[in-house]
N, C-alpha and C. Protein backbone atom coordinates (compact mmCIF):
# COMPACT_ATOMS: atom_id res chain seq x y z
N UNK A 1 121.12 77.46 109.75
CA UNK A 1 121.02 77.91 108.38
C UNK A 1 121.39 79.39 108.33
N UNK A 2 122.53 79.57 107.62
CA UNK A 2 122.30 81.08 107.30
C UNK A 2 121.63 81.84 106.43
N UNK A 3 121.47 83.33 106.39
CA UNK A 3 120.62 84.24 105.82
C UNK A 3 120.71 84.05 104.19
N UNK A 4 122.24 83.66 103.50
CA UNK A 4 121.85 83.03 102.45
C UNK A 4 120.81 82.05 101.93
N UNK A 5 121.37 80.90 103.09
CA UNK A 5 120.53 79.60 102.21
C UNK A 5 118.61 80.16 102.88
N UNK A 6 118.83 80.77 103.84
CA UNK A 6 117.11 81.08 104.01
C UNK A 6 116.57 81.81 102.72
N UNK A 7 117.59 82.99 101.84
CA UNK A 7 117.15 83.54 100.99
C UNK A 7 116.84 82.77 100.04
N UNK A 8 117.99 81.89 99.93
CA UNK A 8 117.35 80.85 98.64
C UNK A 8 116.47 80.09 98.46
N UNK A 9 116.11 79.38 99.79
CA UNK A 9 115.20 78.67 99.73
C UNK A 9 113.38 79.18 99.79
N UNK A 10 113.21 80.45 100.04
CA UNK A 10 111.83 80.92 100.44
C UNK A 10 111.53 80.78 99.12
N UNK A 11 110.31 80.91 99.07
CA UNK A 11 109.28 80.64 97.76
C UNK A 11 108.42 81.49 98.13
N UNK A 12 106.95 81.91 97.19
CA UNK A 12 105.72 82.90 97.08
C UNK A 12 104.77 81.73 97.30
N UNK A 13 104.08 81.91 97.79
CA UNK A 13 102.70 80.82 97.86
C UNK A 13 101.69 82.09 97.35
N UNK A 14 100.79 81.64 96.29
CA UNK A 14 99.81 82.50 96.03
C UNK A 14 98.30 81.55 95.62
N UNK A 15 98.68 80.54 96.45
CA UNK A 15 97.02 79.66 96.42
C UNK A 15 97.03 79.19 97.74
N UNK A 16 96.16 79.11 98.28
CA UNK A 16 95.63 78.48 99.56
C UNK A 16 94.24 77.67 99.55
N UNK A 17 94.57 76.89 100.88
CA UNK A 17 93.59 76.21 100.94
C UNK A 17 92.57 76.95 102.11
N UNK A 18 91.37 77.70 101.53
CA UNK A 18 90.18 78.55 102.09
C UNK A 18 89.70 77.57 103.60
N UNK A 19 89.83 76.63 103.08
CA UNK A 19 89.27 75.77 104.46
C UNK A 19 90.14 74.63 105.48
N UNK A 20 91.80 75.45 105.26
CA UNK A 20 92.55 74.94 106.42
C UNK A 20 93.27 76.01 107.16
N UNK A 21 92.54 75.15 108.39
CA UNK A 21 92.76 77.03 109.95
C UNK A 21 94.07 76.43 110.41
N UNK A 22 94.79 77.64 110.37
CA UNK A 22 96.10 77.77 110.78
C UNK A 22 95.19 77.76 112.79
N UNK A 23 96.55 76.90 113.02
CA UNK A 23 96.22 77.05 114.65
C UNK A 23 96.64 78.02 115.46
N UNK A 24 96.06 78.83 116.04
CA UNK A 24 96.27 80.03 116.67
C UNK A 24 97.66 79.86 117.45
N UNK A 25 98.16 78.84 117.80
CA UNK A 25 99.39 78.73 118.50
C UNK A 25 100.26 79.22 117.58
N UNK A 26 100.46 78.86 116.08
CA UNK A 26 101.24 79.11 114.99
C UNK A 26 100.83 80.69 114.55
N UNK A 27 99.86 81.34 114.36
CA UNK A 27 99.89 82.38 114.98
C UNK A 27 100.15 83.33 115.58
N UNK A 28 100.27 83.34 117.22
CA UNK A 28 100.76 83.79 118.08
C UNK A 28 102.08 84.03 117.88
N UNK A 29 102.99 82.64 117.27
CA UNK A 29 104.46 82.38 117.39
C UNK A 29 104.74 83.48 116.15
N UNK A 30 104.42 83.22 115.19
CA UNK A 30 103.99 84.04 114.04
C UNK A 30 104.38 86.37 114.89
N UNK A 31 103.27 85.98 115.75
CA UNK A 31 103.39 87.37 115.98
C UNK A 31 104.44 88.29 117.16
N UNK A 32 104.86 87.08 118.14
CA UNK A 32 105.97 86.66 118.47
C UNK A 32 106.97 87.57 118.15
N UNK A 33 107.18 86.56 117.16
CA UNK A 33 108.83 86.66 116.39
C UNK A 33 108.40 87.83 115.27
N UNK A 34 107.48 88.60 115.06
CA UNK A 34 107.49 89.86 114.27
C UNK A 34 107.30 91.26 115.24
N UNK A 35 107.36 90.72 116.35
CA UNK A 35 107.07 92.07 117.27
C UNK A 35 109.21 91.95 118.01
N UNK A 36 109.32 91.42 117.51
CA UNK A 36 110.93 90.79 117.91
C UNK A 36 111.69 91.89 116.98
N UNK A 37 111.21 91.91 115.55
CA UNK A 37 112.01 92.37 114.45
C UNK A 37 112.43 93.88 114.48
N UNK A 38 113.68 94.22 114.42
CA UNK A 38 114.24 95.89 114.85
C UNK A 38 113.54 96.86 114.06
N UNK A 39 113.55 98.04 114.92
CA UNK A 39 112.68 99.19 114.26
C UNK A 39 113.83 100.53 114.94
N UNK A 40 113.87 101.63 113.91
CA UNK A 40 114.89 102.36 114.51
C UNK A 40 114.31 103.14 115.47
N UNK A 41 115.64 103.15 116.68
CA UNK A 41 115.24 104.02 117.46
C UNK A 41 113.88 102.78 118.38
N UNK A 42 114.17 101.77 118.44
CA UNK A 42 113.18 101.09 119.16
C UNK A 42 111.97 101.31 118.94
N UNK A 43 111.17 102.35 117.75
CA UNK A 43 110.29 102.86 118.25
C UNK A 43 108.84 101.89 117.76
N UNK A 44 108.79 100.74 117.29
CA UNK A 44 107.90 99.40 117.13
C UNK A 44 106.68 100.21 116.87
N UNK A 45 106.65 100.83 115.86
CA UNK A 45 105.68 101.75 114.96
C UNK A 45 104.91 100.94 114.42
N UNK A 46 104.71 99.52 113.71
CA UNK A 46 103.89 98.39 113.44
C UNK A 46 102.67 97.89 114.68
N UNK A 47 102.06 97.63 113.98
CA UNK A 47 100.86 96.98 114.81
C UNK A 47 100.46 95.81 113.66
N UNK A 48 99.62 94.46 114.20
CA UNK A 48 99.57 93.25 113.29
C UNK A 48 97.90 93.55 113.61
N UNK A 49 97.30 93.00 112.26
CA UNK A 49 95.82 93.11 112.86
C UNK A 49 95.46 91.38 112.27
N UNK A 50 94.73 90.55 112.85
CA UNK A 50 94.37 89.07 112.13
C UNK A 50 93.02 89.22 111.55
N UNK A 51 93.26 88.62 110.51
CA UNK A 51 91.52 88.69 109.71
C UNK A 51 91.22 87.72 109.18
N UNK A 52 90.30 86.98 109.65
CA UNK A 52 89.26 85.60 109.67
C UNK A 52 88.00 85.81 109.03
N UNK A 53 87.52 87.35 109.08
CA UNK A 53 86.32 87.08 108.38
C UNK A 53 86.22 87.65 107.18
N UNK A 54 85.14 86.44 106.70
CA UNK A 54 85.42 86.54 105.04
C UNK A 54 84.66 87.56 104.41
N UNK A 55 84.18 88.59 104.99
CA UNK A 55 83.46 90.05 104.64
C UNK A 55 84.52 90.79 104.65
N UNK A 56 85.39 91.40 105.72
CA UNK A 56 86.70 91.96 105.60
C UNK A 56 87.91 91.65 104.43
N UNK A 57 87.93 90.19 104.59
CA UNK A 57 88.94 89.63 103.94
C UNK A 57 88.46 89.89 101.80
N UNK A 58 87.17 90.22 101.88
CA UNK A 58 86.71 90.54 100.58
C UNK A 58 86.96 91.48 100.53
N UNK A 59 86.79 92.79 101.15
CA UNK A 59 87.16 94.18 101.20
C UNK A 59 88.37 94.51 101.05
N UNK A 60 89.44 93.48 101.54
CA UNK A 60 90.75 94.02 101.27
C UNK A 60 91.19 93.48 100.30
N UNK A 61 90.76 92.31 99.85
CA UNK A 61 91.36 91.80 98.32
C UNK A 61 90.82 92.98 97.29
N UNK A 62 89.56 93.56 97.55
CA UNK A 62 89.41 94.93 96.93
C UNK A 62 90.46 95.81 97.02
N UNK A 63 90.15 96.34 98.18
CA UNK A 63 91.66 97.45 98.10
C UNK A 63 92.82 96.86 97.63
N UNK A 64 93.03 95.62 97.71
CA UNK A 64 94.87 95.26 96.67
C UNK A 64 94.26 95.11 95.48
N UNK A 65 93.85 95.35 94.48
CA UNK A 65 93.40 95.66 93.36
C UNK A 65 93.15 94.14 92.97
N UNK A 66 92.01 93.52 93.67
CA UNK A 66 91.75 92.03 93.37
C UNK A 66 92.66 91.08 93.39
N UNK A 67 93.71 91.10 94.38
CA UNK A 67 94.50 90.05 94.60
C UNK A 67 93.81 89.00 95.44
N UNK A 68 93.82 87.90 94.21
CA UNK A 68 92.55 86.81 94.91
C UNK A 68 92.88 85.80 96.47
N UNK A 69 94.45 86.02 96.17
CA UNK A 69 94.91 85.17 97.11
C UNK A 69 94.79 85.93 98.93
N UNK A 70 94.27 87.26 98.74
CA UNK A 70 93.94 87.72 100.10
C UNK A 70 92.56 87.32 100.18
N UNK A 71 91.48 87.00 99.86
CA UNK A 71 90.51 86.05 99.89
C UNK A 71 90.85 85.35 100.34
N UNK A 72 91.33 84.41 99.26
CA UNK A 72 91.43 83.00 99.67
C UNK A 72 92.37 82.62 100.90
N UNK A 73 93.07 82.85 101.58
CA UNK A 73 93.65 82.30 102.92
C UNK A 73 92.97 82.31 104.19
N UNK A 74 93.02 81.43 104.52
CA UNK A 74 92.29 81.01 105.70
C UNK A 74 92.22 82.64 107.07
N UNK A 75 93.48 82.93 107.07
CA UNK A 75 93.90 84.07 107.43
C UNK A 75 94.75 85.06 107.30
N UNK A 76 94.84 86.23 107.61
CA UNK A 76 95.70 87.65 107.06
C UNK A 76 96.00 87.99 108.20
N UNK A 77 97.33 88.33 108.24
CA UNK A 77 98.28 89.37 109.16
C UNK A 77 98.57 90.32 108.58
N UNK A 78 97.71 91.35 109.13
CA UNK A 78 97.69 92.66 108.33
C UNK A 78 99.16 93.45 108.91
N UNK A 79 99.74 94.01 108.59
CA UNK A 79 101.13 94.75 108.87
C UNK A 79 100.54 95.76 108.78
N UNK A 80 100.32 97.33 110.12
CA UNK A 80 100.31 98.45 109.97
C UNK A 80 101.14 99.42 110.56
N UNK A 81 102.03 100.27 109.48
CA UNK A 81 102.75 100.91 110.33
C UNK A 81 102.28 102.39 110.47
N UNK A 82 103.03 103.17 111.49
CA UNK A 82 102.64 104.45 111.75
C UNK A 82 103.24 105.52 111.15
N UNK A 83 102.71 105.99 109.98
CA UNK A 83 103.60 106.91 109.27
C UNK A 83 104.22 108.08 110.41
N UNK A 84 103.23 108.67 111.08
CA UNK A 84 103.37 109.80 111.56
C UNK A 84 104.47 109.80 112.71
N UNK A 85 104.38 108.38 113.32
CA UNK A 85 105.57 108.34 114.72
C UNK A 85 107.05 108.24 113.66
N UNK A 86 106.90 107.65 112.39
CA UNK A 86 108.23 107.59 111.86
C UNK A 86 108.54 108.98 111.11
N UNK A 87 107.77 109.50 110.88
CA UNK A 87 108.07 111.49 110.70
C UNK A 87 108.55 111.82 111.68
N UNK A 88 107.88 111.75 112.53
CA UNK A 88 108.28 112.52 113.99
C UNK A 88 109.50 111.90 114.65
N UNK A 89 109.64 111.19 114.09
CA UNK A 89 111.37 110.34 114.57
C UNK A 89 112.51 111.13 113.74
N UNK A 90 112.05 111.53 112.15
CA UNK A 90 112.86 111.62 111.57
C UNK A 90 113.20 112.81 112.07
N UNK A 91 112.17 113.86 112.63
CA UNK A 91 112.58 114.93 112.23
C UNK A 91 113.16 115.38 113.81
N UNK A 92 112.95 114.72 114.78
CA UNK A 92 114.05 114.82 115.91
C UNK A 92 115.14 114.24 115.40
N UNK A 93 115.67 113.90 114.50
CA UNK A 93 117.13 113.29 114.13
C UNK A 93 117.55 114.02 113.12
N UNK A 94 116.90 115.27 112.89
CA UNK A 94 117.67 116.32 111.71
C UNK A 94 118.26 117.26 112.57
């Protein structure tokens, strides 16, 4: 498939089912193939964090200004990147 028809075909899911666990194998593969994805300068400034519990997972549907659907999923792959290593990249490249 190319990068077209992948574009066309993705969709938004914004309901989940609270009480079906993704299997950690799907997961893993999941984190895999995102530690794979190019970063300039190699420098893989991202870190993934997983969040299962539903005390956290309330706290951050807070911080996204009540987006219910971070609740509701069984689990979250948090994406964090490092502002400061990507400053400090930039500014060895001025």
């Amino acid at each position: 498939m190319d990068f077209d028809e992948v574009v066309k075909k993705r969709k938004m899911v914004r309901e989940y089912q609270r009480n079906r666990q993704v299997p950690t194998e799907v997961i893993n593969k999941l984190l895999k193939n995102a530690h794979r994805s190019p970063s300039a300068g190699h420098m893989q400034v991202q870190e993934f964090i997983i969040v299962i519990d539903p005390i956290t997972k309330k706290k951050l549907c807070q911080a996204s200004l009540g987006q219910s659907q971070v609740e509701d999923a069984s689990v979250l792959i948090v994406w964090v990147d490092y502002l400061k290593k990507i400053q400090d990249f930039m500014k060895n490249c001025m």
